[in-house]
Protein backbone atom coordinates (compact mmCIF):
# COMPACT_ATOMS: atom_id res chain seq x y z
CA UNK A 1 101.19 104.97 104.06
CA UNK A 2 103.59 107.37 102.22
CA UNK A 3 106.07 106.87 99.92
CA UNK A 4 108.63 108.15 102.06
CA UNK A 5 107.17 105.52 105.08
CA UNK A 6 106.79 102.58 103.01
CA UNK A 7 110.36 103.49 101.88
CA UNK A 8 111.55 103.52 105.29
CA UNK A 9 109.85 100.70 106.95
CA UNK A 10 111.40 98.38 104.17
CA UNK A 11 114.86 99.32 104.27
CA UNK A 12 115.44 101.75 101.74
CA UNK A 13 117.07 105.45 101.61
CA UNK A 14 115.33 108.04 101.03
CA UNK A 15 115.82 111.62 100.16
CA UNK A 16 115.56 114.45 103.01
CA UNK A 17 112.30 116.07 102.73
CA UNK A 18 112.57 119.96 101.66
CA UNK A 19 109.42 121.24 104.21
CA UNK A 20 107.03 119.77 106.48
CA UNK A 21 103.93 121.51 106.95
CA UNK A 22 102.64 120.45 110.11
CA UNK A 23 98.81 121.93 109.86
CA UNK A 24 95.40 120.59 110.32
CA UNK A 25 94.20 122.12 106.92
CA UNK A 26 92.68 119.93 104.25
CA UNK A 27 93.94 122.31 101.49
CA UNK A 28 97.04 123.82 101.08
CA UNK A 29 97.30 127.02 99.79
CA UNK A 30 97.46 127.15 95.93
CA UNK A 31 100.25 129.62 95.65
CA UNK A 32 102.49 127.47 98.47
CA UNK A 33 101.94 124.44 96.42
CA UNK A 34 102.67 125.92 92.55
CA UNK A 35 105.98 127.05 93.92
CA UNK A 36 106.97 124.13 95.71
CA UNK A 37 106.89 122.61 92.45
CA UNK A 38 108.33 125.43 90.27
CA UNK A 39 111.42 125.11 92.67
CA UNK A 40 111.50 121.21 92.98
CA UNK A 41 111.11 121.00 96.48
CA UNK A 42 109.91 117.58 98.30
CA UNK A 43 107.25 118.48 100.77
CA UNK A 44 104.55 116.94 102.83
CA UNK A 45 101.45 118.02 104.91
CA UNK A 46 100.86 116.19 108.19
CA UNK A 47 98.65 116.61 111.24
CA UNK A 48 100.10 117.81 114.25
CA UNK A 49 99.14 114.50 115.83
CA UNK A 50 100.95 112.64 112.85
CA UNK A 51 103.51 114.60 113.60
CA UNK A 52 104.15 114.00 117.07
CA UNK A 53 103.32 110.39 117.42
CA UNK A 54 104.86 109.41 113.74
CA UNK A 55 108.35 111.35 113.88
CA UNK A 56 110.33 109.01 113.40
CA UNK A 57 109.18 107.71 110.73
CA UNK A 58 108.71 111.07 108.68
CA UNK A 59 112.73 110.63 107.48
CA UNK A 60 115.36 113.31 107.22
CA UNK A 61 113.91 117.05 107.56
CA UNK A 62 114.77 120.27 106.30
CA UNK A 63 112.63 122.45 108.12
CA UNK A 64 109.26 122.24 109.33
CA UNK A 65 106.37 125.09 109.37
CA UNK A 66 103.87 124.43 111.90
CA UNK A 67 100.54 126.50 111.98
CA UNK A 68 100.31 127.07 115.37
CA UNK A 69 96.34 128.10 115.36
CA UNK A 70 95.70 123.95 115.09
CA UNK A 71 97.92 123.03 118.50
CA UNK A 72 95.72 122.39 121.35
CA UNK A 73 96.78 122.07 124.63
CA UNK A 74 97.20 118.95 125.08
CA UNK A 75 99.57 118.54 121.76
CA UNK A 76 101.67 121.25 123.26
CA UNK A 77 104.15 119.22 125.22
CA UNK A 78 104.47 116.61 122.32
CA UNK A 79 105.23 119.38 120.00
CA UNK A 80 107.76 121.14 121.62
CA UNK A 81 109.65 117.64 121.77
CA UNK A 82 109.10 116.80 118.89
CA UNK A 83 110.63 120.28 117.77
CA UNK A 84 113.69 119.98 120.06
CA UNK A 85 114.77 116.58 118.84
CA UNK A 86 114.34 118.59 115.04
CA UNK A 87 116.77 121.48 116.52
CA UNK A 88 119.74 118.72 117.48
CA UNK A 89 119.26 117.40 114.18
CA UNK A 90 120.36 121.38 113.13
CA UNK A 91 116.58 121.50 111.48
CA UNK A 92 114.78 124.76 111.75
CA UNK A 93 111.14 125.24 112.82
CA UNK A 94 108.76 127.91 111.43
CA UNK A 95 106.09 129.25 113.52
CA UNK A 96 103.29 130.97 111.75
CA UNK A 97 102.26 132.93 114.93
CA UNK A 98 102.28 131.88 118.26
CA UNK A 99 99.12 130.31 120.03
CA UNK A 100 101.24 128.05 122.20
CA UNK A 101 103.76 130.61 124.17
CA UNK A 102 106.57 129.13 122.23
CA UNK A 103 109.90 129.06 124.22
CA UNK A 104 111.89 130.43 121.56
CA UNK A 105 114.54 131.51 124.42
CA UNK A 106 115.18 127.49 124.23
CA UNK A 107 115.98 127.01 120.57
CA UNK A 108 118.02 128.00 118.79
CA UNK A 109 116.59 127.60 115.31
CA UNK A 110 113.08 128.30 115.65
CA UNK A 111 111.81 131.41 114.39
CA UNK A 112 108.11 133.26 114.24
CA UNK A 113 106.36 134.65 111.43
CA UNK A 114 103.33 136.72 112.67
CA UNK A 115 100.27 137.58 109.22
CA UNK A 116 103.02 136.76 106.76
CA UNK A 117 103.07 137.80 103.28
CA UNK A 118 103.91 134.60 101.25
CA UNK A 119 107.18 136.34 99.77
CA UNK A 120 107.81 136.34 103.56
CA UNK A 121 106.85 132.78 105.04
CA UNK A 122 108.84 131.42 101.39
CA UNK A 123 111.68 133.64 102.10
CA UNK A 124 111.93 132.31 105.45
CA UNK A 125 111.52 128.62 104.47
CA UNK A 126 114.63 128.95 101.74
CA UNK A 127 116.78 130.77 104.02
CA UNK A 128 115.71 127.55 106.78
CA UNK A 129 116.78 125.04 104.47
CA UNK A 130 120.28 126.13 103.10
CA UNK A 131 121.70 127.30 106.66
CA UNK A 132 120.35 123.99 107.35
CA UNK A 133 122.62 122.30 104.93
CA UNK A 134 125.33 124.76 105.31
CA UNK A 135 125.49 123.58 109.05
CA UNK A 136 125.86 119.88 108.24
CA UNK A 137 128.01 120.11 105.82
CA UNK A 138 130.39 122.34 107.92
CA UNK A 139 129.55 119.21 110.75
CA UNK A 140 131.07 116.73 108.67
CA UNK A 141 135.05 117.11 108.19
CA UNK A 142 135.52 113.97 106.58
CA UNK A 143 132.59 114.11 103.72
CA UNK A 144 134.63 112.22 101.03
CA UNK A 145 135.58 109.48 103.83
CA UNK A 146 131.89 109.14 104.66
CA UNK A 147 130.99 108.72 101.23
CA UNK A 148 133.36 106.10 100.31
CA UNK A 149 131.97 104.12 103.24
CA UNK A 150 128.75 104.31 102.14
CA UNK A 151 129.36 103.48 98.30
CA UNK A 152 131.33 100.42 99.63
CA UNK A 153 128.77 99.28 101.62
CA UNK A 154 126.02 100.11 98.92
CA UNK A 155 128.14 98.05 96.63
CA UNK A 156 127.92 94.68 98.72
CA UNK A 157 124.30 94.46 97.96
CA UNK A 158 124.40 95.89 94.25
CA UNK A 159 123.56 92.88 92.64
CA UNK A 160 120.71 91.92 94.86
CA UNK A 161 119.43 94.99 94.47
CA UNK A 162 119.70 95.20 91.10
CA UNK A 163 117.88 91.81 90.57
CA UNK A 164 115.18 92.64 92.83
CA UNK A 165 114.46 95.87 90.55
CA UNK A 166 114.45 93.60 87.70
CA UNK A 167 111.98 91.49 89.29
CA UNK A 168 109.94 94.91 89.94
CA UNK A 169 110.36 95.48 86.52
CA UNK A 170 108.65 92.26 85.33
CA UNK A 171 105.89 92.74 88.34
CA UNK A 172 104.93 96.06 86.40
CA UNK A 173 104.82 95.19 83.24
CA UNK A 174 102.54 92.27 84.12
CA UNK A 175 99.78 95.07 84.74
CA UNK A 176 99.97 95.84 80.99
CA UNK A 177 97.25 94.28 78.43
CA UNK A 178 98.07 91.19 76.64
CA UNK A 179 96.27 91.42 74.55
CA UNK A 180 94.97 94.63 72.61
CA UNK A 181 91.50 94.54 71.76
CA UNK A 182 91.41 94.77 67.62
CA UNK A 183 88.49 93.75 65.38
CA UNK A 184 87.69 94.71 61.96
CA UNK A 185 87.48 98.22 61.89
CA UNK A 186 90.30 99.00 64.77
CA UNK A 187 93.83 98.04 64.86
CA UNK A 188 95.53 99.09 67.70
CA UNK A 189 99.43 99.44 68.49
CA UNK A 190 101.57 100.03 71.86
CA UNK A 191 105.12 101.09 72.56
CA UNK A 192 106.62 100.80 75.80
CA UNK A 193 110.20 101.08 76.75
CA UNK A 194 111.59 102.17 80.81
CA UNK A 195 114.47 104.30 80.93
CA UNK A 196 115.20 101.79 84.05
CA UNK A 197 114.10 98.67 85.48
CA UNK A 198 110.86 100.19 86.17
CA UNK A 199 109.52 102.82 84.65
CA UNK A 200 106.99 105.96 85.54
CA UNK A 201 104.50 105.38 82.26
CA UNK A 202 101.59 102.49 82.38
CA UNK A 203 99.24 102.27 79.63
CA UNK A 204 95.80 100.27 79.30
CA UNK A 205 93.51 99.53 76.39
CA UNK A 206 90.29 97.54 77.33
CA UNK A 207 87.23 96.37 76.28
CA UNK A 208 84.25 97.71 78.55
CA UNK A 209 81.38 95.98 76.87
CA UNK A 210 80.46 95.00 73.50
CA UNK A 211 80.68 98.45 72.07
CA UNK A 212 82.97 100.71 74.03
CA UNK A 213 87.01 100.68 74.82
CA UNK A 214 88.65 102.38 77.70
CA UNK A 215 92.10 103.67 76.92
CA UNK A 216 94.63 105.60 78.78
CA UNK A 217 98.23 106.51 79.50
CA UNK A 218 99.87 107.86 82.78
CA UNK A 219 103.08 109.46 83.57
CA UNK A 220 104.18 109.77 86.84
CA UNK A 221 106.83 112.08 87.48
CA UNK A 222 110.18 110.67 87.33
CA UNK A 223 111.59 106.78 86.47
CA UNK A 224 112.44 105.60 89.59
CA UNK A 225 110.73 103.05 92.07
CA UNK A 226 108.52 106.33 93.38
CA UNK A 227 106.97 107.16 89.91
CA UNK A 228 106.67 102.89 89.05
CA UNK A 229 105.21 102.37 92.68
CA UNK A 230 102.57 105.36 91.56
CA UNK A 231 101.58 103.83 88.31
CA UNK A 232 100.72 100.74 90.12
CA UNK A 233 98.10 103.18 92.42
CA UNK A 234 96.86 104.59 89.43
CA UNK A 235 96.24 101.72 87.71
CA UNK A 236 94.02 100.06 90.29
CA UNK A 237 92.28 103.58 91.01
CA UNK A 238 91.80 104.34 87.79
CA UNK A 239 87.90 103.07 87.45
CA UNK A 240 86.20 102.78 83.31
CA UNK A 241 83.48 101.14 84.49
CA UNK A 242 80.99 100.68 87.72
CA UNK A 243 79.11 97.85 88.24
CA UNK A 244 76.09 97.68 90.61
CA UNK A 245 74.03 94.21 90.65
CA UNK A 246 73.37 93.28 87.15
CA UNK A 247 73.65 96.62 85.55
CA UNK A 248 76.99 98.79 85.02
CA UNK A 249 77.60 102.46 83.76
CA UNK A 250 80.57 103.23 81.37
CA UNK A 251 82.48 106.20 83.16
CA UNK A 252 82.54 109.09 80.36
CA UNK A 253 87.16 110.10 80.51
CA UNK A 254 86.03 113.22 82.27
CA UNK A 255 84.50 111.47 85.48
CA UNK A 256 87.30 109.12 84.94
CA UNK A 257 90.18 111.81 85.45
CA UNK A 258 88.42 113.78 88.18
CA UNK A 259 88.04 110.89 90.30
CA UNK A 260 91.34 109.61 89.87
CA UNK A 261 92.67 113.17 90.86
CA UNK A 262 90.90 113.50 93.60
CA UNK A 263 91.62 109.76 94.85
CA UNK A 264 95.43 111.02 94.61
CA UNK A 265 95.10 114.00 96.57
CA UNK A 266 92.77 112.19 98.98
CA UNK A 267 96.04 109.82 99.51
CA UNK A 268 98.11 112.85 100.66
CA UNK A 269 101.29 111.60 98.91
CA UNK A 270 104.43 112.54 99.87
CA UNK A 271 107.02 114.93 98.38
CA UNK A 272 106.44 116.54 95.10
CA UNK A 273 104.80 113.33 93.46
CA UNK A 274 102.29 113.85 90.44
CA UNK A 275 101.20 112.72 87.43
CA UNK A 276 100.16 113.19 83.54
CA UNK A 277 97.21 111.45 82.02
CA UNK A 278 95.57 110.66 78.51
CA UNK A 279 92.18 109.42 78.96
CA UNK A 280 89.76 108.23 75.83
CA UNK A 281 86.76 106.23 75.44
CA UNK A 282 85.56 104.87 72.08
CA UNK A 283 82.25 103.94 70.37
CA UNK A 284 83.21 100.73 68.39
CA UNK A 285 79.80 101.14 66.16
CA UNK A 286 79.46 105.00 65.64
CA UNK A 287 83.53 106.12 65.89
CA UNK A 288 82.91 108.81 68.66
CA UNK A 289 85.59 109.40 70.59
CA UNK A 290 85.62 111.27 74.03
CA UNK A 291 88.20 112.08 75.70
CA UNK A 292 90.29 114.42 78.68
CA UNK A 293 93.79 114.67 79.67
CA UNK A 294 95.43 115.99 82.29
CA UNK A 295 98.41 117.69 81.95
CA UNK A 296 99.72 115.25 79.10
CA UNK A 297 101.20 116.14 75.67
CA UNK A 298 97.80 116.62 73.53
CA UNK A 299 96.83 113.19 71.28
CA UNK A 300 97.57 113.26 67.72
CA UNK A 301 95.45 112.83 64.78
CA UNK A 302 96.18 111.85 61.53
CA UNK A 303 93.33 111.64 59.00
CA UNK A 304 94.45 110.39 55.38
CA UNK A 305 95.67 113.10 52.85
CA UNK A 306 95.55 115.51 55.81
CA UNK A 307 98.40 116.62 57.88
CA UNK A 308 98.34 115.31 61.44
CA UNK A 309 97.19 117.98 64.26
CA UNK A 310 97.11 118.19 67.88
CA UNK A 311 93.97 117.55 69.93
CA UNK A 312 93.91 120.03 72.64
CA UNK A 313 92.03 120.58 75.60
CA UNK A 314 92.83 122.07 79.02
CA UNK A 315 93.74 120.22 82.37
CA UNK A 316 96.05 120.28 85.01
CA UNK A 317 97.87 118.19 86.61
CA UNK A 318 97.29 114.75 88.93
CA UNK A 319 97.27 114.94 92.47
CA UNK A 320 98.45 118.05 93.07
CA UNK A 321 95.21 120.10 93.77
CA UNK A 322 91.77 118.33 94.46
CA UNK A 323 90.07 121.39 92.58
CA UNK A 324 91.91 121.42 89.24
CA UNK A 325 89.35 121.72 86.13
CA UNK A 326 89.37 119.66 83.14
CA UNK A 327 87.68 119.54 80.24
CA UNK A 328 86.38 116.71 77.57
CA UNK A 329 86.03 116.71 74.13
CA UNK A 330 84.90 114.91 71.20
CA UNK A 331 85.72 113.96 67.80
CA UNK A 332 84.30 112.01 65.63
CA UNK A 333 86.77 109.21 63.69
CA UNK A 334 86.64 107.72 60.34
CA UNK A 335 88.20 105.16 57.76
CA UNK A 336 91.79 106.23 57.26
CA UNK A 337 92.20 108.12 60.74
CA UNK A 338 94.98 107.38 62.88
CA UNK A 339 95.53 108.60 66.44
CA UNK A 340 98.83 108.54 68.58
CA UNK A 341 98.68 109.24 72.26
CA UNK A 342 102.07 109.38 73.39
CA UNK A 343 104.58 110.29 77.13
CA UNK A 344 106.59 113.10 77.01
CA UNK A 345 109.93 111.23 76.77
CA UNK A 346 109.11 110.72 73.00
CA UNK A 347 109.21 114.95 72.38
CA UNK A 348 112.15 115.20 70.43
CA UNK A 349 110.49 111.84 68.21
CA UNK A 350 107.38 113.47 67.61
CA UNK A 351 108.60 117.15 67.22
CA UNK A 352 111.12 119.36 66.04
CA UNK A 353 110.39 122.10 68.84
CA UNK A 354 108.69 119.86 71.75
CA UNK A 355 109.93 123.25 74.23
CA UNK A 356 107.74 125.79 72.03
CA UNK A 357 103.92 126.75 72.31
CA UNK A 358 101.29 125.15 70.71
CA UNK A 359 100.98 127.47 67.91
CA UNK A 360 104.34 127.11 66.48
CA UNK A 361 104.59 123.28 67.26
CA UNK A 362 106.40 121.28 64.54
CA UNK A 363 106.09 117.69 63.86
CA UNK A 364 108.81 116.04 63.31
CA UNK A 365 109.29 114.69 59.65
CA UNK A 366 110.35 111.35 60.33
CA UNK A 367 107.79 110.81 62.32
CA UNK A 368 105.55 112.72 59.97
CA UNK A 369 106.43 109.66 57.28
CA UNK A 370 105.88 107.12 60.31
CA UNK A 371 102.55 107.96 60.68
CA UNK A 372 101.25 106.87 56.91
CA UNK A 373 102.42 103.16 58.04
CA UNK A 374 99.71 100.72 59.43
CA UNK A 375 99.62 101.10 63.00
CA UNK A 376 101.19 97.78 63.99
CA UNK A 377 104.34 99.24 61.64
CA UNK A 378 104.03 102.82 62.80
CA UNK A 379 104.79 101.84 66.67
CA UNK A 380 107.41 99.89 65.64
CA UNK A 381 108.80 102.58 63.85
CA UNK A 382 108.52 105.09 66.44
CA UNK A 383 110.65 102.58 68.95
CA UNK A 384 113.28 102.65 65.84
CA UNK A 385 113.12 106.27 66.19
CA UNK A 386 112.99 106.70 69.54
CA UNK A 387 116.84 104.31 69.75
CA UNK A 388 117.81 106.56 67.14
CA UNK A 389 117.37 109.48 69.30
CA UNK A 390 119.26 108.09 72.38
CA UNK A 391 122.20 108.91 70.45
CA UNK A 392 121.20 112.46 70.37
CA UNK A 393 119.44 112.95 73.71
CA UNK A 394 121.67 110.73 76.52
CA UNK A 395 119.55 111.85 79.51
CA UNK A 396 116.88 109.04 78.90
CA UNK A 397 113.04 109.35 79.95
CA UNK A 398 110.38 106.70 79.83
CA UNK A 399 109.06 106.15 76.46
CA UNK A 400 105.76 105.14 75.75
CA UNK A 401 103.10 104.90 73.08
CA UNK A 402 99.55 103.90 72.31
CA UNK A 403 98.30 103.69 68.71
CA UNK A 404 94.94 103.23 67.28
CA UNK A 405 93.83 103.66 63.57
CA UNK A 406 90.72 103.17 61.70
CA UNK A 407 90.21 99.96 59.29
């Protein structure tokens, strides 16, 4: 089920989706998808059969694009039904050419695009979507009315809403570690603070046998209940170690990541939903550390008498293409060394110039001085910064932290 389905089976509003691709295709092109998320547009790719037999339950739509080439026969009457109920509803359909003998004489809205260019077919689709909105808004003469009705009735179950996203709240942070897994040569901090309720970052620091830790941090896009209900996916998908029988295998972070991508894009998720990860595996005896990320602000090291740098590597994001590449890499840790893995809602706490390349990044100097604490200290001086910074910064994004530094 999709986030927009579970959403409306249990009651709640959701947002009208931008597009609906209505194609058979496992893939969708790479160039549709980068711009769909360059322009923050919601979209989702269903089957034709999904589409016809699970309208209703698809939510408010935009437009829809339907790839004509996978409509057999006997879809054909479904679709066109489906498609008329879309043109009361003022929604325009896209037809990339026209295998079916579309009846455009009976719509209104539909139009044809026949070998496309994608400057065409995205040209098309934006044009679809604001006469679209223009139409309903011209529809409606008494907007304000309609929204005081609706904030009146949204306010006579505020406060049970409000509680039950507290409860959420408490649900999710329940899938957080206890305890953090510290011995005589590690010490390990954590820093985790919603911008909400819930919140969009999850974190996890285990032991995977007697010599190896598993540690990672995700950031779904957003800090709403979407993003939180993602974490909670990612969490459980998320899979350090196998175990077959007796014996087990410790995942190496790069096998790690690419499964967990691919287990997102597997799940088709609605909209424009993705994610960031950290992912690191240590050596308790040796020091080695491995580790990948995808898409998330690089870790930080900070060896003694040394100024802290960034540990880069290259991966895109989660869930948005089953193909991405990532790459892992390895350092090798000593007495002294302290790493930081961090979200990006703690930018303007860890830099000066989060917005600027790599090359010319610039730690910030508090945090600079926060970094020669002891780790259990250093965390807690990075939440005191981070407060700090609220001041500065009102449009407030998940925070979240994991610290680890050598005894």
């Amino acid at each position: 089920m999709t986030e927009t389905q579970l959403f409306n089976a249990i009651g709640i509003e959701t947002e009208p989706t931008d597009i609906i691709f209505v194609t058979d295709q496992e893939q969708m092109p790479h160039q549709i998808g980068e711009t769909l998320l360059e322009d923050g547009r919601t979209w989702e790719k269903v089957s034709v059969e999904r589409f016809i037999e699970s309208f209703e339950r698809l939510g408010e739509i935009r437009t829809v694009v339907v790839d004509t080439s996978e409509v057999d026969s006997e879809d054909r009457s479904g679709l066109l039904e489906t498609l008329q109920r879309l043109e009361q509803a003022n929604t325009a359909a896209i037809l990339l050419n026209d295998y079916i003998d579309f009846p455009f004489d009976e719509f209104q809205y539909a139009s044809l695009l026949q070998s496309a260019s994608f400057d065409e077919l995205w040209g098309k689709i934006d044009s679809s979507i604001k006469f679209r909105d223009s139409l309903i808004f011209e529809a409606d003469e008494n907007v304000e009315e309609t929204i005081l009705a609706k904030t009146v009735l949204e306010s006579a179950h505020s406060a049970d809403m409000v509680e039950q996203l507290k409860m959420a709240g408490r649900v999710q942070r329940d899938f957080l570690p206890i305890d953090l897994p510290d011995s005589e040569k590690l010490s390990w901090g954590a820093y985790f603070e919603p911008a909400e309720w819930v919140s969009g970052d999850i974190y996890d620091i285990t032991r995977l046998d007697e010599q190896h830790i598993g540690f990672f941090l995700v950031d779904a896009v957003g800090h709403s209940m979407p993003a939180a209900l993602l974490t909670i996916f990612i969490k459980q998908a998320i899979v350090m170690r196998e175990t077959k029988g007796n014996d087990y295998t410790i995942s190496v972070p790069i096998n790690v990541i690419s499964k967990l991508n691919s287990r997102m894009s597997d799940q088709n998720l609605s909209g424009c939903l993705f994610a960031t990860c950290c992912y690191g595996l240590i050596n308790t005896r040796t020091l080695q550390m491995t580790y990948c990320r995808a898409g998330h602000p690089y870790p930080i090291l900070k060896r003694k008498g040394e100024e802290p740098i960034q540990l880069q590597s290259q991966g895109g994001l989660l869930g948005v293409f089953p193909n991405t590449h990532f790459e892992q890499e390895t350092v090798q840790l000593k007495s002294g060394d302290k790493l930081v893995i961090y979200s990006d809602g703690l930018d303007e706490v860890i830099s000066e110039n989060a917005d600027c390349s790599d090359d010319s990044f610039i730690f910030n100097e508090e945090f600079r001085e926060a970094l020669d604490l002891p780790v259990k200290e250093m965390t807690a001086r990075i939440k005191h910064l981070a407060k700090n910074t609220n001041q500065k910064f009102p449009d407030k994004d998940d925070r979240t932290a994991i610290a680890l530094e050598i005894l």
